[in-house]
N, C-alpha and C. Protein backbone atom coordinates (compact mmCIF):
# COMPACT_ATOMS: atom_id res chain seq x y z
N UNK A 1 -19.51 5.51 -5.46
CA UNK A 1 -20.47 6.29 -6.18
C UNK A 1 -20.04 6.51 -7.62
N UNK A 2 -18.65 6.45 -7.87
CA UNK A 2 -18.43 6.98 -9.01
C UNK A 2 -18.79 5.51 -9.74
N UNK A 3 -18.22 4.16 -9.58
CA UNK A 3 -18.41 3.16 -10.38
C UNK A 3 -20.08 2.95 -10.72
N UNK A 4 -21.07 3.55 -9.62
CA UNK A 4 -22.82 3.35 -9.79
C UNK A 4 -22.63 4.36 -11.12
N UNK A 5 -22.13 5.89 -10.74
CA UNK A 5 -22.52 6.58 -11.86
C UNK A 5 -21.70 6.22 -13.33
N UNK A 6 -20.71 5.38 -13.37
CA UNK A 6 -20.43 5.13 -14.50
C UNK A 6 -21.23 4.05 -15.28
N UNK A 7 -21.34 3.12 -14.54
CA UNK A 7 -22.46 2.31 -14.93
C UNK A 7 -23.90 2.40 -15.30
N UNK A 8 -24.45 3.56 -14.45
CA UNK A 8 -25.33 4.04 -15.19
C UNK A 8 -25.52 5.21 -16.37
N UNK A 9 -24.52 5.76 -16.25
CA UNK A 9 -23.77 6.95 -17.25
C UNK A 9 -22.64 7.67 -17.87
N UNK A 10 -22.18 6.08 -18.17
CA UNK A 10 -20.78 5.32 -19.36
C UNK A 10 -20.17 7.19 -19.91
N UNK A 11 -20.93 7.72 -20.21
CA UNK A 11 -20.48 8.98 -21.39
C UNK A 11 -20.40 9.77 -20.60
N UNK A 12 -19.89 9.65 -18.55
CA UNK A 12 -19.52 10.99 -18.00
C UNK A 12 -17.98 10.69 -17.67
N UNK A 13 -17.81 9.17 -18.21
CA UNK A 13 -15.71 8.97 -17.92
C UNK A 13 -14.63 10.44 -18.87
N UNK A 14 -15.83 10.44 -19.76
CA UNK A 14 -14.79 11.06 -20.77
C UNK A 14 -14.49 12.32 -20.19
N UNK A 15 -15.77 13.64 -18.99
CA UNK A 15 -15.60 14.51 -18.55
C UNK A 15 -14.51 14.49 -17.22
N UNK A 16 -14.87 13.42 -16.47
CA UNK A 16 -14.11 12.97 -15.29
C UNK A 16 -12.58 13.03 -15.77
N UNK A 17 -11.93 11.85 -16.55
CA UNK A 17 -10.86 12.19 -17.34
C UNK A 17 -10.44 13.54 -17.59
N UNK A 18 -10.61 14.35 -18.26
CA UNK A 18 -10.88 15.74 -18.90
C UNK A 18 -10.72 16.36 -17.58
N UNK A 19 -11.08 16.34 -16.39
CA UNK A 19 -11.24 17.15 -15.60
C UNK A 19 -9.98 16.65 -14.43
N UNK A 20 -9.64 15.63 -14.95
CA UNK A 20 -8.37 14.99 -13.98
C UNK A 20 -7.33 16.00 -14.25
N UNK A 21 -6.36 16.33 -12.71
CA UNK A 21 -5.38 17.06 -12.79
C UNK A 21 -4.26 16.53 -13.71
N UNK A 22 -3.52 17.31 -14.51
CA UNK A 22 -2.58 16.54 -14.73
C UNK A 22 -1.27 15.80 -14.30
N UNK A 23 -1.25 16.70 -12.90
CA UNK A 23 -0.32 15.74 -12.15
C UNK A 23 -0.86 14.63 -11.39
N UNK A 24 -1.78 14.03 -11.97
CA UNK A 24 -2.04 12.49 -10.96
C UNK A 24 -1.78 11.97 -11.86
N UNK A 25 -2.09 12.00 -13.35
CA UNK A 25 -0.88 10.82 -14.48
C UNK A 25 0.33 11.10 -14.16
N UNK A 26 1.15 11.84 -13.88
CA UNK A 26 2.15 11.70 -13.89
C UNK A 26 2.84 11.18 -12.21
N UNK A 27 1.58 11.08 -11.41
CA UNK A 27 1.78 10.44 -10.05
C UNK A 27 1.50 8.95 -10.37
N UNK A 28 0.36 8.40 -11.21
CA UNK A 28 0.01 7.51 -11.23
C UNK A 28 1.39 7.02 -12.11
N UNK A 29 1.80 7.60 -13.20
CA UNK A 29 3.02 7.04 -13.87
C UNK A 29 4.33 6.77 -13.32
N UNK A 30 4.29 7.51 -12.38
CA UNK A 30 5.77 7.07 -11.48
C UNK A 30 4.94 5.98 -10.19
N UNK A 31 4.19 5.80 -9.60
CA UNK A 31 3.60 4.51 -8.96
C UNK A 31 3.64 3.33 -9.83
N UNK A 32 3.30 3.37 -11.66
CA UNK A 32 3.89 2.25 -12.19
C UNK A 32 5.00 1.51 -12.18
N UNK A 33 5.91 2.49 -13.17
CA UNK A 33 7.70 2.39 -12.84
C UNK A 33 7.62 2.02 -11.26
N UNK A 34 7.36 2.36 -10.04
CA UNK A 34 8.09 1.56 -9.06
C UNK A 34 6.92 0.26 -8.81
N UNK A 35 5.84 -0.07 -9.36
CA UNK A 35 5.43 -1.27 -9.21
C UNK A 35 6.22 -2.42 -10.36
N UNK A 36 6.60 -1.91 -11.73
CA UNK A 36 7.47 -2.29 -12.81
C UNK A 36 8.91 -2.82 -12.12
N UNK A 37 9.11 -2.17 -11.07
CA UNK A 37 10.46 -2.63 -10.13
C UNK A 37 10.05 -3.74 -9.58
N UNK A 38 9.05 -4.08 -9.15
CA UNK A 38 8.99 -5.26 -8.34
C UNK A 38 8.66 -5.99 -8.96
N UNK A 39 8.68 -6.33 -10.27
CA UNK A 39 8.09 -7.18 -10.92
C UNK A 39 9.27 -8.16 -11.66
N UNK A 40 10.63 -7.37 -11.54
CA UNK A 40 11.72 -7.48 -11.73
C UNK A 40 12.58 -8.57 -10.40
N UNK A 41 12.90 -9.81 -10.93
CA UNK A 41 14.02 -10.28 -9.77
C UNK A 41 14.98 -9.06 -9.49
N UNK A 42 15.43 -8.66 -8.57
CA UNK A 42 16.28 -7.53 -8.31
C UNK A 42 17.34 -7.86 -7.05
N UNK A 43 18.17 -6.98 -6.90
CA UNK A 43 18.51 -6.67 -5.49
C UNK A 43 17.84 -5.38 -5.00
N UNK A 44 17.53 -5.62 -3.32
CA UNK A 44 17.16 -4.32 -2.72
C UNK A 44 17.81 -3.77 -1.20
N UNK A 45 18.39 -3.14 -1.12
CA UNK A 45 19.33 -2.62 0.30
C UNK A 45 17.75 -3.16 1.43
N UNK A 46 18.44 -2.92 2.85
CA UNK A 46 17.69 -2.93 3.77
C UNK A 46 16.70 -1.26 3.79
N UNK A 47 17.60 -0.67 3.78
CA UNK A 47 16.82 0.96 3.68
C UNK A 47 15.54 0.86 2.35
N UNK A 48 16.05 0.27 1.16
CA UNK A 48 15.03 0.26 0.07
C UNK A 48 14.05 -0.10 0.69
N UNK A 49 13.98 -1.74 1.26
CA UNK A 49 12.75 -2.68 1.23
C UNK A 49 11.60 -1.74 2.14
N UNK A 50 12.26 -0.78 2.99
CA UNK A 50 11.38 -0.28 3.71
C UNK A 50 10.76 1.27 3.31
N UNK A 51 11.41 1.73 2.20
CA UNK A 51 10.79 2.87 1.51
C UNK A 51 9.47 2.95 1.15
N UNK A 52 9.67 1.95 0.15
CA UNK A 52 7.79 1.30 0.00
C UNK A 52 7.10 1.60 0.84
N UNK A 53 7.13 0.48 1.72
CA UNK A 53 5.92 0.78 2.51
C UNK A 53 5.57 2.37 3.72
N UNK A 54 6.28 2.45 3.35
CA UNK A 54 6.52 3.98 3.95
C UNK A 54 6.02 5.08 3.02
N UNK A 55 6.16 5.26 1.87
CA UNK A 55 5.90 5.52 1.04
C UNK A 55 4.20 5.73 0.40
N UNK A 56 3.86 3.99 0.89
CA UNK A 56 2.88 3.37 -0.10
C UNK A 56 1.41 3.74 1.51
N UNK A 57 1.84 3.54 2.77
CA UNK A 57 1.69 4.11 4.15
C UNK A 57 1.34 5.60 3.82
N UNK A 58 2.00 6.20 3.83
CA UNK A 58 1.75 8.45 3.62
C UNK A 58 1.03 8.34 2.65
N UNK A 59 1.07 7.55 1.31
CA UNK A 59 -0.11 8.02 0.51
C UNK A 59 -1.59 7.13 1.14
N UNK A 60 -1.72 6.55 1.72
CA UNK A 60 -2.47 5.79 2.11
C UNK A 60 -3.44 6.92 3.29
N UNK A 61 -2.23 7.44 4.27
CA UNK A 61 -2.77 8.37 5.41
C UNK A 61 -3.29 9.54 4.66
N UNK A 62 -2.37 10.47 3.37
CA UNK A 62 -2.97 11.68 2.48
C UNK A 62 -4.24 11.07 2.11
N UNK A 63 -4.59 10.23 1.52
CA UNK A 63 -5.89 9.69 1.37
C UNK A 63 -7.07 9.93 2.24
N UNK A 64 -6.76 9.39 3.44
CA UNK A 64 -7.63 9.74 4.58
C UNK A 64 -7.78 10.73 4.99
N UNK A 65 -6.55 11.55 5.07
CA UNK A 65 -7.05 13.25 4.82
C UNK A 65 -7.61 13.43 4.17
N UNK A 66 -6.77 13.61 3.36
CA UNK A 66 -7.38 14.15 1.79
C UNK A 66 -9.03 14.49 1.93
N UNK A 67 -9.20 13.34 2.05
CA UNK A 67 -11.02 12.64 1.76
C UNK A 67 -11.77 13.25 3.08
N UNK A 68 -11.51 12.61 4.30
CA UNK A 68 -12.29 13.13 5.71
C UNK A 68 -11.58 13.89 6.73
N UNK A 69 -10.08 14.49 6.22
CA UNK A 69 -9.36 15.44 7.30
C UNK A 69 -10.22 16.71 8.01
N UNK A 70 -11.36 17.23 7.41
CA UNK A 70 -12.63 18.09 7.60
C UNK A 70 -13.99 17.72 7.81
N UNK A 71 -13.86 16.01 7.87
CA UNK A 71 -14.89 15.65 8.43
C UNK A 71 -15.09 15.26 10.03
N UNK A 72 -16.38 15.25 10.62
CA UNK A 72 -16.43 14.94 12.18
C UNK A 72 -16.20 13.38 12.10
N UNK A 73 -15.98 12.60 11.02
CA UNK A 73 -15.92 11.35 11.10
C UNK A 73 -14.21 10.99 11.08
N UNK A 74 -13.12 11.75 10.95
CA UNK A 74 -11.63 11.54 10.53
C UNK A 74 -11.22 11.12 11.60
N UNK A 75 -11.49 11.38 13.08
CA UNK A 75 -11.00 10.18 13.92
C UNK A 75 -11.57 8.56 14.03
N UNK A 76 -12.64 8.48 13.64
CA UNK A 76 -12.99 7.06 12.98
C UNK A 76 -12.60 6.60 12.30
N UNK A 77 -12.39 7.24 10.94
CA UNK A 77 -11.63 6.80 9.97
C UNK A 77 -10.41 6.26 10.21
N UNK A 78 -9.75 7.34 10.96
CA UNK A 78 -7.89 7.16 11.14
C UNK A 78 -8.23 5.78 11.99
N UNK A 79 -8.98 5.41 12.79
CA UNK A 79 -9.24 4.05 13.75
C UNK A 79 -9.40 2.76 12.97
N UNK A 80 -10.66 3.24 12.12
CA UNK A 80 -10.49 1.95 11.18
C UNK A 80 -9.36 1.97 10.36
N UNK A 81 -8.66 2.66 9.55
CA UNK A 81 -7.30 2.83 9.21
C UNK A 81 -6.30 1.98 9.95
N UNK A 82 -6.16 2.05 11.30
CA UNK A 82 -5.19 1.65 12.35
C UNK A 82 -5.71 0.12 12.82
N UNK A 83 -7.09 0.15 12.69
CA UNK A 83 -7.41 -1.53 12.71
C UNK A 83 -7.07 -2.41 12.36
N UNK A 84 -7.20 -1.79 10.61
CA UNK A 84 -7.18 -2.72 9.35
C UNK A 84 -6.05 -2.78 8.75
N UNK A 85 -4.75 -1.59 9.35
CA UNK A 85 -3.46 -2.40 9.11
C UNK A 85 -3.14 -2.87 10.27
N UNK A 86 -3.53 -2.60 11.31
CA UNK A 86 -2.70 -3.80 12.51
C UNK A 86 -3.45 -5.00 11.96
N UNK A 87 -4.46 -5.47 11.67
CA UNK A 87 -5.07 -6.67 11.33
C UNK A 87 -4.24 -7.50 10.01
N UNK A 88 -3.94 -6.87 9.52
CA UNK A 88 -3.23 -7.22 8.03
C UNK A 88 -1.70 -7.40 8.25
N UNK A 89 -1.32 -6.09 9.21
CA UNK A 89 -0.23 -6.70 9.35
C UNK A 89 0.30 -8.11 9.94
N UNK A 90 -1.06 -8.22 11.25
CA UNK A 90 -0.84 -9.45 12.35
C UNK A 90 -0.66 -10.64 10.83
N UNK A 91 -1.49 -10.64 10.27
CA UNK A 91 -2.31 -11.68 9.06
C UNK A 91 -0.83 -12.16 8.37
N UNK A 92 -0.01 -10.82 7.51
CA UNK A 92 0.76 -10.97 6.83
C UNK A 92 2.34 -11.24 7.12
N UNK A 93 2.84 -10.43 8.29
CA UNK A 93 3.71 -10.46 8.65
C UNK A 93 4.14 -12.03 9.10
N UNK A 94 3.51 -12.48 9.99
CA UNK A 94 3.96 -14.35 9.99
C UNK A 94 4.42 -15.16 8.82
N UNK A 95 3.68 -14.55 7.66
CA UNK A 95 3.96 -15.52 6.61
C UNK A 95 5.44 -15.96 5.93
N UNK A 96 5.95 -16.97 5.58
CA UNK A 96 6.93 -16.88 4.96
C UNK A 96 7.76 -15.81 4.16
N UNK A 97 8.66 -15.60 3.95
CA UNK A 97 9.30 -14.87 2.31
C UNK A 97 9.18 -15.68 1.02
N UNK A 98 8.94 -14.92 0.14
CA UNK A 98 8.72 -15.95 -1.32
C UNK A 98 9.86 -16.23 -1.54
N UNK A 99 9.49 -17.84 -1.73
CA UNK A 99 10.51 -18.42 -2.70
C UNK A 99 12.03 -18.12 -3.39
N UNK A 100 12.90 -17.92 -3.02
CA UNK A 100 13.75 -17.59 -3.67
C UNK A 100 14.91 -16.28 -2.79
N UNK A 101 13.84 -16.15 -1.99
CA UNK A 101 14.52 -14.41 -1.27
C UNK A 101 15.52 -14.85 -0.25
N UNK A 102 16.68 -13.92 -0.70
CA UNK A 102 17.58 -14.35 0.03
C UNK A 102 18.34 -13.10 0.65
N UNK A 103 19.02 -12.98 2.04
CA UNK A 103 19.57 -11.77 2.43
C UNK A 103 21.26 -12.50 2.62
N UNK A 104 21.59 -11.66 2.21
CA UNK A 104 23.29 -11.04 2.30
C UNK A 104 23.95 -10.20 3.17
N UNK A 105 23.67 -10.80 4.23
CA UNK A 105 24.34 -9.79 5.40
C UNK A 105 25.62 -9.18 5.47
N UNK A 106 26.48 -9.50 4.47
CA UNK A 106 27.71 -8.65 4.18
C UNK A 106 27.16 -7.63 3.33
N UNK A 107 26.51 -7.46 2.15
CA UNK A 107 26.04 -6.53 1.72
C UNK A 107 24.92 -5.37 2.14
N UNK A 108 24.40 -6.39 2.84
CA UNK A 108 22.72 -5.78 3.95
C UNK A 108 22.10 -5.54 2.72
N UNK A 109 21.79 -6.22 1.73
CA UNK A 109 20.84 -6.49 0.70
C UNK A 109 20.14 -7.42 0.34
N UNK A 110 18.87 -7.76 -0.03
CA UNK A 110 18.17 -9.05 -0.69
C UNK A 110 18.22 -9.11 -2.08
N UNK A 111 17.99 -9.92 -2.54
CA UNK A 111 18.09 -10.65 -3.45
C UNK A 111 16.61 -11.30 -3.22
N UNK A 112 15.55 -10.44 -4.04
CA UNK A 112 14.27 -10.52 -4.00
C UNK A 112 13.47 -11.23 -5.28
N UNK A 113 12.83 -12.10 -5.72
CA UNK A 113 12.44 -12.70 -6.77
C UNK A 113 11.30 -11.60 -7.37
N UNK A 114 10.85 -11.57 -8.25
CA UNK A 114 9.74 -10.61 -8.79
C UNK A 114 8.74 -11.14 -8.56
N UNK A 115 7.63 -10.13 -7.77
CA UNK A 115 6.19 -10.46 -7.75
C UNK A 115 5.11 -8.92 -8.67
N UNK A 116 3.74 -9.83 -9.15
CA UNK A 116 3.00 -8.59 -9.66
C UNK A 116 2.07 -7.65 -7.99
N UNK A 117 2.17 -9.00 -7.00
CA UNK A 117 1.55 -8.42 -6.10
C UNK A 117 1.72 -6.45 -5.42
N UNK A 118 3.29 -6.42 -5.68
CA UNK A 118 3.00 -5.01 -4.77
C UNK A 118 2.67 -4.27 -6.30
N UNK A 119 2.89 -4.49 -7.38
CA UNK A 119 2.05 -3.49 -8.51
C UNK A 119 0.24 -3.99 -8.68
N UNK A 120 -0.11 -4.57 -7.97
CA UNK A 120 -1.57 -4.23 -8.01
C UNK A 120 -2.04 -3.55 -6.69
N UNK A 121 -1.13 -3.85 -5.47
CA UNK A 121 -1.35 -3.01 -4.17
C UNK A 121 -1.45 -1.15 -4.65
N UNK A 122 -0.22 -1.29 -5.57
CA UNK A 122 0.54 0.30 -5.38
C UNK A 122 -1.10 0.97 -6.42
N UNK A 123 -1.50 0.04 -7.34
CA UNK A 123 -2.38 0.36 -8.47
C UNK A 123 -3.91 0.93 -7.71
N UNK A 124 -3.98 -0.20 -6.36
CA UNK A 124 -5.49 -0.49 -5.98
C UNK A 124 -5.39 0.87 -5.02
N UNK A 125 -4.22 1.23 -4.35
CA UNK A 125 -4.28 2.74 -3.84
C UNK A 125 -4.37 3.65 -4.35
N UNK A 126 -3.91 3.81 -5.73
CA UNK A 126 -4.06 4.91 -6.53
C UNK A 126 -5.41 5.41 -6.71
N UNK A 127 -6.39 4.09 -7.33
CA UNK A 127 -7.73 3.76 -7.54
C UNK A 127 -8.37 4.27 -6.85
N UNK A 128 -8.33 3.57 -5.46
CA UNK A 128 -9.14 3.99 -4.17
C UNK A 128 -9.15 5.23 -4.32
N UNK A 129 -7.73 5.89 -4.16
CA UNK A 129 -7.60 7.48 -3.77
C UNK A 129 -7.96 8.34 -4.79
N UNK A 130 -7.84 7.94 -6.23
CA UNK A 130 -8.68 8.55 -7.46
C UNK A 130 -10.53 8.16 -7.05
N UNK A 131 -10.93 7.19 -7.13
CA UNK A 131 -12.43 7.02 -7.13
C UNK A 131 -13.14 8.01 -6.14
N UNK A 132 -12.04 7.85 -4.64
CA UNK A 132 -12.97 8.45 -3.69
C UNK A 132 -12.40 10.46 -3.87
N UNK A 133 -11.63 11.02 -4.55
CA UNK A 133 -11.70 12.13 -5.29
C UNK A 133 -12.87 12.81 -5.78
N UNK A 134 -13.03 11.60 -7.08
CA UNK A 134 -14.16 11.91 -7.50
C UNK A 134 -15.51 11.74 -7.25
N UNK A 135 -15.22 11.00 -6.13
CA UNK A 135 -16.63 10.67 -5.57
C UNK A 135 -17.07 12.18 -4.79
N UNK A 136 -16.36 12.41 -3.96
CA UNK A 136 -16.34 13.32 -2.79
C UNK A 136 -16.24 15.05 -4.00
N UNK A 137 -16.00 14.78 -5.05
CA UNK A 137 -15.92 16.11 -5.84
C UNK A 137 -17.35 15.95 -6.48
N UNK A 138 -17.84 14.80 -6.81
CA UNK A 138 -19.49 15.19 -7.33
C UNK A 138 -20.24 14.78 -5.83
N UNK A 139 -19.99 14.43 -4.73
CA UNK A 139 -21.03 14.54 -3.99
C UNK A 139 -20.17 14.66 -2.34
N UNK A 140 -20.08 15.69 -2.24
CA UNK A 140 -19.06 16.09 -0.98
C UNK A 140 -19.68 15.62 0.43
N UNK A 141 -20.88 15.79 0.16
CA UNK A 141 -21.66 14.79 1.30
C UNK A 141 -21.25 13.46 1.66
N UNK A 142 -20.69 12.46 0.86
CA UNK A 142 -19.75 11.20 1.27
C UNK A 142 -19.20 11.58 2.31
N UNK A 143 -18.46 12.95 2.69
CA UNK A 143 -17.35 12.80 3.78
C UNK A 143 -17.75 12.79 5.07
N UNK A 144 -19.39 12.69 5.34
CA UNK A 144 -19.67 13.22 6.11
C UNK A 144 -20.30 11.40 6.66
N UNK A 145 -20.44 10.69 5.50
CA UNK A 145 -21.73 9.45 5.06
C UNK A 145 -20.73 8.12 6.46
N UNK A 146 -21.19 7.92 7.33
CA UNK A 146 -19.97 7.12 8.24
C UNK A 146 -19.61 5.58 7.24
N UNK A 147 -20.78 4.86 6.81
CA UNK A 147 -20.25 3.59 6.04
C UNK A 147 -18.93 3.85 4.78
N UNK A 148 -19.34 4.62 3.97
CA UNK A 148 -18.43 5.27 2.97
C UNK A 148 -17.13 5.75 3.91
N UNK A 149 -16.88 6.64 4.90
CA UNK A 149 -16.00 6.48 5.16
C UNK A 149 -15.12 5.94 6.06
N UNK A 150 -16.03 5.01 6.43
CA UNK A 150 -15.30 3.62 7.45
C UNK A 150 -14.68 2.71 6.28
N UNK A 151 -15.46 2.41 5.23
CA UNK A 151 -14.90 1.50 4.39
C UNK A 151 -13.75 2.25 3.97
N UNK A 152 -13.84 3.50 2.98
CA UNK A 152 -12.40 3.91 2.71
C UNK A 152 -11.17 3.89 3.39
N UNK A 153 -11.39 4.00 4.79
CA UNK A 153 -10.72 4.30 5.80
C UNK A 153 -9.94 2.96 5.75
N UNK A 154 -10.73 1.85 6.15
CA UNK A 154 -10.38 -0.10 6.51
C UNK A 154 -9.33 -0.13 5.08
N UNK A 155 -9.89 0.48 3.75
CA UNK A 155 -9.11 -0.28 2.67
C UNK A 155 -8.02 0.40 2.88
N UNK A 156 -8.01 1.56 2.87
CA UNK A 156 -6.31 1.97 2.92
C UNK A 156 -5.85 1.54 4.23
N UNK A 157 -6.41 0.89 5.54
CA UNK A 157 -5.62 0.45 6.36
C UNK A 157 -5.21 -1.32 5.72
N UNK A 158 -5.90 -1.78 4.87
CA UNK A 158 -5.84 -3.17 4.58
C UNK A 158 -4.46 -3.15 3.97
N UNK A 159 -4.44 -1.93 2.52
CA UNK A 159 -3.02 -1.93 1.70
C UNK A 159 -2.10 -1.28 2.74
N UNK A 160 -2.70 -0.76 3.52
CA UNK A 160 -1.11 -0.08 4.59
C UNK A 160 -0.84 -1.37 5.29
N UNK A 161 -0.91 -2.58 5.64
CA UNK A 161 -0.99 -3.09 6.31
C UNK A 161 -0.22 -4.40 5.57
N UNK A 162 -0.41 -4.95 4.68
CA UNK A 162 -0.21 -5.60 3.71
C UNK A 162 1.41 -5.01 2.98
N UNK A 163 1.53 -3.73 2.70
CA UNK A 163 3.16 -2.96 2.34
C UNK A 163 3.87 -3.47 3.56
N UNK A 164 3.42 -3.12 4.59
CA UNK A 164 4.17 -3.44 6.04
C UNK A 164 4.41 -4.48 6.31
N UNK A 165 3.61 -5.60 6.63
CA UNK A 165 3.50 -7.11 6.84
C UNK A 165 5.25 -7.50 5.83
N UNK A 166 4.91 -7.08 4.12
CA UNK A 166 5.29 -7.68 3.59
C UNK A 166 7.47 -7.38 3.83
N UNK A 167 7.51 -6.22 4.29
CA UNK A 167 8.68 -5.21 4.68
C UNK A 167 9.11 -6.11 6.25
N UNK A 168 8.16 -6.55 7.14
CA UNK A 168 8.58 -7.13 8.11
C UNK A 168 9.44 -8.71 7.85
N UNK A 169 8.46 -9.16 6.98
CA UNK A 169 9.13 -10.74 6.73
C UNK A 169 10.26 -10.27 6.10
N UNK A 170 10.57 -9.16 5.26
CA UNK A 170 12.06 -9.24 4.37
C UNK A 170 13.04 -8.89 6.04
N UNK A 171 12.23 -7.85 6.91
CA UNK A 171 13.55 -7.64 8.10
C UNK A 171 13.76 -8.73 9.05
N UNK A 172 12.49 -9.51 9.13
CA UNK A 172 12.57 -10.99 10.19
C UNK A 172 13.97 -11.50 9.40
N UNK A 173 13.67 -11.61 8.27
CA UNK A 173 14.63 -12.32 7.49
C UNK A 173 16.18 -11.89 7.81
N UNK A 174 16.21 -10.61 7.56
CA UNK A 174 17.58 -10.21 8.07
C UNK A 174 17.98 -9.96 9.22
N UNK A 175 17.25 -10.01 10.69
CA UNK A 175 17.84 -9.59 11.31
C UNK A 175 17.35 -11.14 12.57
N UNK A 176 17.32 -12.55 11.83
CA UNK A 176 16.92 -13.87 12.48
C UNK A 176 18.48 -13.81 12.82
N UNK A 177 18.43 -14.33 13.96
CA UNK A 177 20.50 -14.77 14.98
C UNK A 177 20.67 -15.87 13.87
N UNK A 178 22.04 -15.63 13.50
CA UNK A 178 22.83 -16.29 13.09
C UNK A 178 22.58 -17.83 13.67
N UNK A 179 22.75 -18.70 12.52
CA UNK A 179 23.02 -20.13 13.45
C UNK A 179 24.09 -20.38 14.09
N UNK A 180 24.09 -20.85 15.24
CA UNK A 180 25.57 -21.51 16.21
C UNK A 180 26.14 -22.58 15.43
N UNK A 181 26.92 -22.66 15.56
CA UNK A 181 28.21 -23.17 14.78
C UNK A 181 28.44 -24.22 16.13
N UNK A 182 27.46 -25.52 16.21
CA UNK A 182 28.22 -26.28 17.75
C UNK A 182 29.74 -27.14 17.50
N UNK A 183 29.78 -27.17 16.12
CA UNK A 183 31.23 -27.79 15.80
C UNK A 183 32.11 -27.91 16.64
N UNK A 184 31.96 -25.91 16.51
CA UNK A 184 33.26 -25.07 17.00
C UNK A 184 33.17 -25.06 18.49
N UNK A 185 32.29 -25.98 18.88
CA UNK A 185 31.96 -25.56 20.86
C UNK A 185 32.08 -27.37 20.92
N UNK A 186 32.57 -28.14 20.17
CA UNK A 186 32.92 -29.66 20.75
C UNK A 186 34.18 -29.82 20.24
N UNK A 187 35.19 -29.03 19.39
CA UNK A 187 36.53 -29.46 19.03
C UNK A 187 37.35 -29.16 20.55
């Protein structure tokens, strides 16, 4: 709703803005800096790789509160939520590790190449969870609307799902059995 009403009435961003708390820039500014991290070849502990999505997960679920925790529709929601990251996860989790990623099992750290992908994930949750704010603050009736909040519900299960997937291939990675050594079983 908010992107219809901006499009049809460009000169109400400037009130919306204006009326934004000021601690969501400074939420949205620390979600940069840690999307700015991944954009970086780095090292990351085993405990790190899984902060994220844990992290990127709770703001995903506050969302769904946030938005329909008082609506008769929030156990639907939380369902499509739970769909659309088991679906994403099934989707993502199989996939390879990028290029380059490597684990260090003496250190229990990776050695992760930089992608922009989790800074447009961490960006597109922010979004979501800003748009549907303001959606639900000029027309509180959304929370009640089931399409509006089935869809909100699916997207934050899509990015919860997608943080996770991507946290599984770094632990497949570390925790695949060692190769056998048959050398040492024919000398």
């Amino acid at each position: 709703m908010l992107i219809h009403t901006l499009i049809q009435q460009p000169q109400m961003l400037g009130p919306i803005l204006k009326n934004t708390p000021v601690w969501v820039w400074g939420l949205l500014a620390a979600l940069v800096a840690l999307g700015l991290q991944q954009v970086r070849t780095r090292e990351a502990s085993l405990l790190r790789v899984g902060i994220t999505p844990l992290a990127m997960t709770a703001l995903a679920i506050w969302g769904n509160i946030s938005a329909f925790g008082a609506s008769p529709l929030f156990g639907w929601v939380m369902l499509a939520w739970l769909a659309a990251a088991a679906t994403m996860l099934a989707v993502s989790a199989p996939l390879p590790v990028p290029s380059g990623t490597v684990y260090d099992a003496a250190s229990r750290s990776f050695h992760l190449p930089g992608s922009w992908a989790p800074m447009a994930l961490i960006v597109a949750i922010f979004l979501v969870k800003y748009i549907v704010g303001v959606d639900l603050a000029m027309r509180p009736a959304l929370a009640r609307d089931s399409q509006y909040a089935l869809i909100v519900g699916a997207l934050y299960g899509l990015f919860s799902g997608a943080f996770i997937g991507r946290a599984a291939r770094l632990w497949r990675l570390a925790y695949r059995p060692a190769p056998v050594n048959r050398a040492a079983f024919n000398a």
